[in-house]
C-alpha atoms as a PDB file:
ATOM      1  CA  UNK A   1     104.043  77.367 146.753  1.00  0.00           C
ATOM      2  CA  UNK A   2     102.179  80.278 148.056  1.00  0.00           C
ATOM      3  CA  UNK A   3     104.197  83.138 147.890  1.00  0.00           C
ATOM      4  CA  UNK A   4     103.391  86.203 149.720  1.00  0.00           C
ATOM      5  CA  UNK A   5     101.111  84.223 151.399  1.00  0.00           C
ATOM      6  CA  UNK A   6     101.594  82.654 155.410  1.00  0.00           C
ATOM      7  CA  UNK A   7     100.569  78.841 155.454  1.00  0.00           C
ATOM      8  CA  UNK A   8      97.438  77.704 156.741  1.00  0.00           C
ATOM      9  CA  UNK A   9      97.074  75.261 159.550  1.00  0.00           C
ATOM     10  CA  UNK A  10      94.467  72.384 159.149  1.00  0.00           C
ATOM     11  CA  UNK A  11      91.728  74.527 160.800  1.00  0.00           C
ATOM     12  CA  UNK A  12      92.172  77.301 159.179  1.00  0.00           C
ATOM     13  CA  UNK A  13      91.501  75.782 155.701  1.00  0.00           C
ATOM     14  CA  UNK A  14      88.728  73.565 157.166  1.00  0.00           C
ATOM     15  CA  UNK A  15      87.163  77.181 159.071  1.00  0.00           C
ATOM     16  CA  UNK A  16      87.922  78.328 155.158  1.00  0.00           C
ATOM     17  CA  UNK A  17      86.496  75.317 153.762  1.00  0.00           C
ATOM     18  CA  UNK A  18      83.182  75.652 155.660  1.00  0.00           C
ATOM     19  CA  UNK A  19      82.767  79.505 154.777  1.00  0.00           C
ATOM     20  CA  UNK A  20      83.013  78.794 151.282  1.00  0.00           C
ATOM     21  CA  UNK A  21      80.615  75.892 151.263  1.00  0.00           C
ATOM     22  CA  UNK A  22      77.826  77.742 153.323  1.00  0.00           C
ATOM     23  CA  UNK A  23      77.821  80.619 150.854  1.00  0.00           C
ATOM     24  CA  UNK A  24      77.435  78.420 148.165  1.00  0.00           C
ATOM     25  CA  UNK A  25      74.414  76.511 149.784  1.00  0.00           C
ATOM     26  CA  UNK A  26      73.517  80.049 150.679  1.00  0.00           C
ATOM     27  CA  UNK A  27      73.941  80.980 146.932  1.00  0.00           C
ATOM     28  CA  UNK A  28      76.145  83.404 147.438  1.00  0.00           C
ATOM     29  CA  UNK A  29      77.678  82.768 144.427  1.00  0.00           C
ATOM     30  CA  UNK A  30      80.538  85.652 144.674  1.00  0.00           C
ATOM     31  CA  UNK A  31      81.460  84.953 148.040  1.00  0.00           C
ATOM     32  CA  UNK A  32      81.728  80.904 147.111  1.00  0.00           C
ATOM     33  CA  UNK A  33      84.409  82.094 144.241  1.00  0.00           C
ATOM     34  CA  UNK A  34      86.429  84.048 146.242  1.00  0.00           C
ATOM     35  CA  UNK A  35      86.644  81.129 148.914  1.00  0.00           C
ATOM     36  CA  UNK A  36      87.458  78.433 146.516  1.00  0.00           C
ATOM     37  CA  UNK A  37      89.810  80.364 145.307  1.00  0.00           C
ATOM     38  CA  UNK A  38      91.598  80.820 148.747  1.00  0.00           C
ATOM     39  CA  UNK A  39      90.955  77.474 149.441  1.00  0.00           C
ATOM     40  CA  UNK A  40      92.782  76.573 145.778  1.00  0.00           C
ATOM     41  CA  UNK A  41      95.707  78.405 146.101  1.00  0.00           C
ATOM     42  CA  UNK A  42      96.964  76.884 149.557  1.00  0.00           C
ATOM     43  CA  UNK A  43      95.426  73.522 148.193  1.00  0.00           C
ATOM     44  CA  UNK A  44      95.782  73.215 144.293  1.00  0.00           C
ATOM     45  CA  UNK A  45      95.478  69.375 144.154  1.00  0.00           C
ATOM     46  CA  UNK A  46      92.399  69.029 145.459  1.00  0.00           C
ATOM     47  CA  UNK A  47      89.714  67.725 143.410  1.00  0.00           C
ATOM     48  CA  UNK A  48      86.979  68.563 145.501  1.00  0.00           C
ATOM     49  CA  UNK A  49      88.094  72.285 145.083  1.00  0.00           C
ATOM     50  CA  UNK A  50      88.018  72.389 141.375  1.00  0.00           C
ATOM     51  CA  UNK A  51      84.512  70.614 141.429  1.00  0.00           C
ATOM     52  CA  UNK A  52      82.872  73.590 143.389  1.00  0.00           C
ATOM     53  CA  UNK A  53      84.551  76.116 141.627  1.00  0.00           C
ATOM     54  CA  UNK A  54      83.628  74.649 138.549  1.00  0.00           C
ATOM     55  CA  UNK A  55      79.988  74.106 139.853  1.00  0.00           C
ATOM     56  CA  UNK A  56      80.078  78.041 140.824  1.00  0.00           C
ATOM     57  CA  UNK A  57      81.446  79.374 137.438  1.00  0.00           C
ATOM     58  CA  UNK A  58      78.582  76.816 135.428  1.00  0.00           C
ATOM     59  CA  UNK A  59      75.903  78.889 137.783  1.00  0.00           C
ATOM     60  CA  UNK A  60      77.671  82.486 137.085  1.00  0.00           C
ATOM     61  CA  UNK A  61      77.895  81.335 133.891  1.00  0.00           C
ATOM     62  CA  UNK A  62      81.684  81.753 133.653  1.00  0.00           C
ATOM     63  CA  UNK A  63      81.948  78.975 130.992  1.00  0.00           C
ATOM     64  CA  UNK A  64      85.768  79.022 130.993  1.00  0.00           C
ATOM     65  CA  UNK A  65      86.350  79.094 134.428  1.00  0.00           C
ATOM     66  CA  UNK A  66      83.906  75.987 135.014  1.00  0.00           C
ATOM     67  CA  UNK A  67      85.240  73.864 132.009  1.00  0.00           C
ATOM     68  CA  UNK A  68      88.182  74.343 133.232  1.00  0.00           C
ATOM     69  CA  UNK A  69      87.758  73.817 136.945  1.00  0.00           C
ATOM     70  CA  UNK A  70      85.791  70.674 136.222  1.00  0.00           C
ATOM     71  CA  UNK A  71      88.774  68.957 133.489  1.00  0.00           C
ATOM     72  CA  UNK A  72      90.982  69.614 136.901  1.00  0.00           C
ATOM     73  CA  UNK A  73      88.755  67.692 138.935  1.00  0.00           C
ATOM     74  CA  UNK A  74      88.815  64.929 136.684  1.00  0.00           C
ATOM     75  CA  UNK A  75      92.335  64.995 136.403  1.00  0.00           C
ATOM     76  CA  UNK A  76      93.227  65.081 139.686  1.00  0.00           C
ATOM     77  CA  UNK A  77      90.713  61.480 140.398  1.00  0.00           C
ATOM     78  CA  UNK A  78      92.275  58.392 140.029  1.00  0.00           C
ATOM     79  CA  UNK A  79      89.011  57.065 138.834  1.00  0.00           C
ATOM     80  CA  UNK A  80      87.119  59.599 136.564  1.00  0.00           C
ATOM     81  CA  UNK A  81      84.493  57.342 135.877  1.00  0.00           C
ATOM     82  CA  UNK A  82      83.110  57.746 139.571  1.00  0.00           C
ATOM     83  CA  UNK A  83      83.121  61.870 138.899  1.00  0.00           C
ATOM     84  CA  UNK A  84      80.100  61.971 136.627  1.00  0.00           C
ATOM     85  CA  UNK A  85      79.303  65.410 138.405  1.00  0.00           C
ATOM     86  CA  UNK A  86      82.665  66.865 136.910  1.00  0.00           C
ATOM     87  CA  UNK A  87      82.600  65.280 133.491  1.00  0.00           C
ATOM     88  CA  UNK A  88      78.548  66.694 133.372  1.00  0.00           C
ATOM     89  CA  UNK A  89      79.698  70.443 134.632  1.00  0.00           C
ATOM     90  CA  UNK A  90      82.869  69.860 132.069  1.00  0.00           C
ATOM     91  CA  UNK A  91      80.050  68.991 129.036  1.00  0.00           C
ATOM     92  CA  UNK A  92      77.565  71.760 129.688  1.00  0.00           C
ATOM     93  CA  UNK A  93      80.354  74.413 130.123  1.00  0.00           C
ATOM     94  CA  UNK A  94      82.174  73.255 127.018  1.00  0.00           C
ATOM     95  CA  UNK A  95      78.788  72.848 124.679  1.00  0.00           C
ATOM     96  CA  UNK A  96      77.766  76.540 126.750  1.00  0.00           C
ATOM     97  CA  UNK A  97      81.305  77.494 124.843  1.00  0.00           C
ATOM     98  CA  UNK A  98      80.808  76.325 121.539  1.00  0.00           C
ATOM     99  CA  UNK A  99      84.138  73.369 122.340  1.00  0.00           C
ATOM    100  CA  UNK A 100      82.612  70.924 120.142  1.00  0.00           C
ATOM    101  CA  UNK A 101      85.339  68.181 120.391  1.00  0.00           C
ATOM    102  CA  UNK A 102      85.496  68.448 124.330  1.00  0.00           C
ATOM    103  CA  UNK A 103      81.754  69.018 124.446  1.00  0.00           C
ATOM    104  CA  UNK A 104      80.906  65.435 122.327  1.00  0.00           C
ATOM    105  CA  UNK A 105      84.243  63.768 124.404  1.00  0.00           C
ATOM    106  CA  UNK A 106      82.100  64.674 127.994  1.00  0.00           C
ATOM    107  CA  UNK A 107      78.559  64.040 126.624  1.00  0.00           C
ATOM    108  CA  UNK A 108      79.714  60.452 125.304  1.00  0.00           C
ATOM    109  CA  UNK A 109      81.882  60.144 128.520  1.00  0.00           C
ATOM    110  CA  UNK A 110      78.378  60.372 129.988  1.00  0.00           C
ATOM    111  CA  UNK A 111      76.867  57.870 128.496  1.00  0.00           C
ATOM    112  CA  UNK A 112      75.180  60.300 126.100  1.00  0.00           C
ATOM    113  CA  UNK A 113      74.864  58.504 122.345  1.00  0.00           C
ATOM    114  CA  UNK A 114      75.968  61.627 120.711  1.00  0.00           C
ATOM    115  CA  UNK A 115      75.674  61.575 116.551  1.00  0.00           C
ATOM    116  CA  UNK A 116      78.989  61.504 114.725  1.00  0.00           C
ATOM    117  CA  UNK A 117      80.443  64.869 113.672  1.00  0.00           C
ATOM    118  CA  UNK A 118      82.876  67.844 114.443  1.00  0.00           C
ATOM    119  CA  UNK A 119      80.754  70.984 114.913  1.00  0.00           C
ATOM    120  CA  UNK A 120      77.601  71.735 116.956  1.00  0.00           C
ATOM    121  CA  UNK A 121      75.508  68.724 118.503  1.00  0.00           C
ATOM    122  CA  UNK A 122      72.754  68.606 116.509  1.00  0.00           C
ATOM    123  CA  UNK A 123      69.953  65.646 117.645  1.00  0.00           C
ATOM    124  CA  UNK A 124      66.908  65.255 119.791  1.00  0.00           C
ATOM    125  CA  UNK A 125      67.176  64.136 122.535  1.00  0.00           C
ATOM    126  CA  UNK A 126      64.063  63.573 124.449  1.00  0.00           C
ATOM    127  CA  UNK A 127      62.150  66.225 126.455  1.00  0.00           C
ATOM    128  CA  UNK A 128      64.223  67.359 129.691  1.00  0.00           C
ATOM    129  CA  UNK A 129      63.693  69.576 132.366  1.00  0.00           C
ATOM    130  CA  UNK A 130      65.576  72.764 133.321  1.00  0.00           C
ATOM    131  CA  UNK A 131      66.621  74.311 136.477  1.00  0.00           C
ATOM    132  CA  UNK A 132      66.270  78.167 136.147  1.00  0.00           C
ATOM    133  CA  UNK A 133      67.313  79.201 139.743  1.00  0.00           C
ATOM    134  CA  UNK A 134      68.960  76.179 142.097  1.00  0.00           C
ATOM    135  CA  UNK A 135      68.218  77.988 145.430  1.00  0.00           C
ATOM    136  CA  UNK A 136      64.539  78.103 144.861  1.00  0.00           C
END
């Protein structure tokens, strides 16, 4: 229910939907979050939602707002095992916030052997690369 708020017709949220995914290829990062967020409150059920949101909070570094935007997304899936981008977003945001139990429930969920234990993932795991700025 949207209170205070008109309802949207189907090209509206679709003119809505395509703002908010052309600033986020655009990385305008700001702009992305305040469209999602639009786009979320006349649409709160859709997965697809939560997954950018959650993608733009893990690259503003808003570690509760992506964990939690990626768990929705999952949630929301009938079949979580095909959403390995959420349950990845869900892990880095929830290691990024020190969640050890979610964080070792997402990296296993990954496929990720991670070591038996309740506080801070502590292994090696292989050399890796890192993406410092995804629009570059």
């Amino acid at each position: 229910m949207n209170i205070g708020m008109p309802p949207l017709d189907h090209e509206t949220i679709d003119a809505l939907a395509e703002r908010a995914y052309a600033a986020y290829d655009d990385g305008d990062l700001g702009e992305a979050h305040a469209h999602f967020d639009a786009l979320l409150a006349v649409a709160p059920e859709a997965p697809d939602y939560h997954y950018m949101q959650g993608l733009v909070g893990k690259y503003l570094r808003d570690w509760p707002m992506s964990l939690h935007h990626n768990l929705r997304s999952l949630a929301l899936r009938a079949d979580t095992d095909a959403d390995e981008a959420s349950r990845w977003n869900a892990a880095i945001a929830a290691t990024a916030l020190g969640d050890w139990t979610e964080a070792r429930r997402q990296w296993a969920d990954c496929g990720i052997d991670i070591p038996d234990g309740d506080g801070a993932i502590d292994a090696n795991f292989g050399v890796t690369s890192i993406r410092l700025h995804a629009w570059d």
